[in-house]
C-alpha atoms as a PDB file:
ATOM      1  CA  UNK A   1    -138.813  22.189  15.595  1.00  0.00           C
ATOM      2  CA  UNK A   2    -136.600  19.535  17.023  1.00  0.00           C
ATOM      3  CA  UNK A   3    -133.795  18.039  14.992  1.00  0.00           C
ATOM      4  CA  UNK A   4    -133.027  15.354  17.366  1.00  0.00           C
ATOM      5  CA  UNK A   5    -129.548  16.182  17.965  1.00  0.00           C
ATOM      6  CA  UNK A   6    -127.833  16.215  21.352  1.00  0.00           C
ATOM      7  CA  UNK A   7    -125.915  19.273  22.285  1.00  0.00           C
ATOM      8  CA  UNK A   8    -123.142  19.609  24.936  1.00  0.00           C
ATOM      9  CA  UNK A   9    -123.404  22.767  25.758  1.00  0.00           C
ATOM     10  CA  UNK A  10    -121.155  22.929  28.793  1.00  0.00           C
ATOM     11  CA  UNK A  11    -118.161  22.222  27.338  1.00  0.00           C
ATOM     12  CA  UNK A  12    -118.566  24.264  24.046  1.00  0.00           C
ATOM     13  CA  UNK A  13    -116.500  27.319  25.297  1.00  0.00           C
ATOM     14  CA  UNK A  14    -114.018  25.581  26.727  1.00  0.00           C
ATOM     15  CA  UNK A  15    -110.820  25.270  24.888  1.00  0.00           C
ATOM     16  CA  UNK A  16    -109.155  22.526  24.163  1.00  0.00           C
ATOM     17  CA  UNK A  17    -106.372  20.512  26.396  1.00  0.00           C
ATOM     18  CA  UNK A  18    -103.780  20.942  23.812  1.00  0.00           C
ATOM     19  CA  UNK A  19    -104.649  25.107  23.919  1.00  0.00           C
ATOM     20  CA  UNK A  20    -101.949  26.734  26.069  1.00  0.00           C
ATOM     21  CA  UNK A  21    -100.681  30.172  25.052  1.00  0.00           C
ATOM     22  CA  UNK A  22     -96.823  30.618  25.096  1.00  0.00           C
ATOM     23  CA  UNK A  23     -95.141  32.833  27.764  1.00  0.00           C
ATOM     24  CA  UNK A  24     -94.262  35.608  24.809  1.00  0.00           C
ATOM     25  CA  UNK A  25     -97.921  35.457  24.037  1.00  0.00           C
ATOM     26  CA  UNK A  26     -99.451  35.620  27.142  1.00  0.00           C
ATOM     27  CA  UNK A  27     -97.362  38.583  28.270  1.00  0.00           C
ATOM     28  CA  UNK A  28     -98.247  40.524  24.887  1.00  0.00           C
ATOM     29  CA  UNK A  29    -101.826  39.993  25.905  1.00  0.00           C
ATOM     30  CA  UNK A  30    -102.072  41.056  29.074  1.00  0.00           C
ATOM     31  CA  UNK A  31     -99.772  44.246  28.030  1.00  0.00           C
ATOM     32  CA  UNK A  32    -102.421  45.226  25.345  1.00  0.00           C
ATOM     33  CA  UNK A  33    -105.458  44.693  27.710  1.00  0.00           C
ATOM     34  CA  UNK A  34    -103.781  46.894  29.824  1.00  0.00           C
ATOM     35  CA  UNK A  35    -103.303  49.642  27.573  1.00  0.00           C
ATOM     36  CA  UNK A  36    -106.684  49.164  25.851  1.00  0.00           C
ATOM     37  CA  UNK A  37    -108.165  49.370  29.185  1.00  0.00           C
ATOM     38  CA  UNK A  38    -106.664  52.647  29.791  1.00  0.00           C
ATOM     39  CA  UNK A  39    -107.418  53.674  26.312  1.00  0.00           C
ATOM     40  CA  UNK A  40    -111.201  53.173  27.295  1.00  0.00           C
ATOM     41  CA  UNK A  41    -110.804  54.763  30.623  1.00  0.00           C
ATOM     42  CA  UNK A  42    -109.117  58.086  29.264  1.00  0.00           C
ATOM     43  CA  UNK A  43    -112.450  57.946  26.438  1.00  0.00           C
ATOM     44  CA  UNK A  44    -109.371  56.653  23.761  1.00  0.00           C
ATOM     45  CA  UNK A  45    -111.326  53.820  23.150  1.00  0.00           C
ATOM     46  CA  UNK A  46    -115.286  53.034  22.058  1.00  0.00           C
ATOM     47  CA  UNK A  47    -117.109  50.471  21.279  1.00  0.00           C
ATOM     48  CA  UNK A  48    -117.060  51.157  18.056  1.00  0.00           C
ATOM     49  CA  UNK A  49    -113.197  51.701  17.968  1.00  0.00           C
ATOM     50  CA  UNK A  50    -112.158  48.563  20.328  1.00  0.00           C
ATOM     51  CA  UNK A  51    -111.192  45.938  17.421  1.00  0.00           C
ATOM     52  CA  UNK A  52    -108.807  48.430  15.770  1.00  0.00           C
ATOM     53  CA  UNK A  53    -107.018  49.684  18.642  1.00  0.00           C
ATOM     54  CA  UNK A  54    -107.039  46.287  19.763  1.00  0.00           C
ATOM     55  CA  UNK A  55    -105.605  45.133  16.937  1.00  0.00           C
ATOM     56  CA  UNK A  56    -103.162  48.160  16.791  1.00  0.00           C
ATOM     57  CA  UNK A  57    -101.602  47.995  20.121  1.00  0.00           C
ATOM     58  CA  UNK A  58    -101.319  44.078  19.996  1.00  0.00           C
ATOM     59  CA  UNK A  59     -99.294  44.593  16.951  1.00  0.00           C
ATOM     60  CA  UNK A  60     -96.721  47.240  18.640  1.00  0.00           C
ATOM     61  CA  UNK A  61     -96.256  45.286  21.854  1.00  0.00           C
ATOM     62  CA  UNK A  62     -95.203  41.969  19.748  1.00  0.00           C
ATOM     63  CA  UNK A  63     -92.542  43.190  17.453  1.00  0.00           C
ATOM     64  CA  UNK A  64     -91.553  45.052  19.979  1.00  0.00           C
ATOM     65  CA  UNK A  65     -90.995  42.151  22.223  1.00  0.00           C
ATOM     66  CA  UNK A  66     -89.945  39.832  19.084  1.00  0.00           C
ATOM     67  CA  UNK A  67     -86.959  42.204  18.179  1.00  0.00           C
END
């Protein structure tokens, strides 16, 4: 069933012009993929586990860089 409606699809995963991530932020991101990735390498890290340990390490790295 057709609705009528035209969808964009190539541009709906594509952020937005005014999206830019600040230098802090950027480097606390890269930091925690890092150490996730490591995490999941060394069998730290499942599936099942990723959002929390994401969530976790992203937390450390910032207010450790904020203080």
């Amino acid at each position: 069933m057709s609705t009528g409606k035209i969808v964009n699809l190539e541009n709906k995963n594509k952020p937005t012009e005014n999206f830019k991530l600040s230098p802090l932020e950027e480097i606390t991101l890269k930091t925690t993929k890092e150490i996730v990735i490591k995490f999941i390498e060394m069998g730290r890290c499942s599936p099942a586990t990723f959002e929390e340990v994401f969530t976790q390490v992203f937390s450390v790295i910032k207010k450790t860089l904020t203080k």
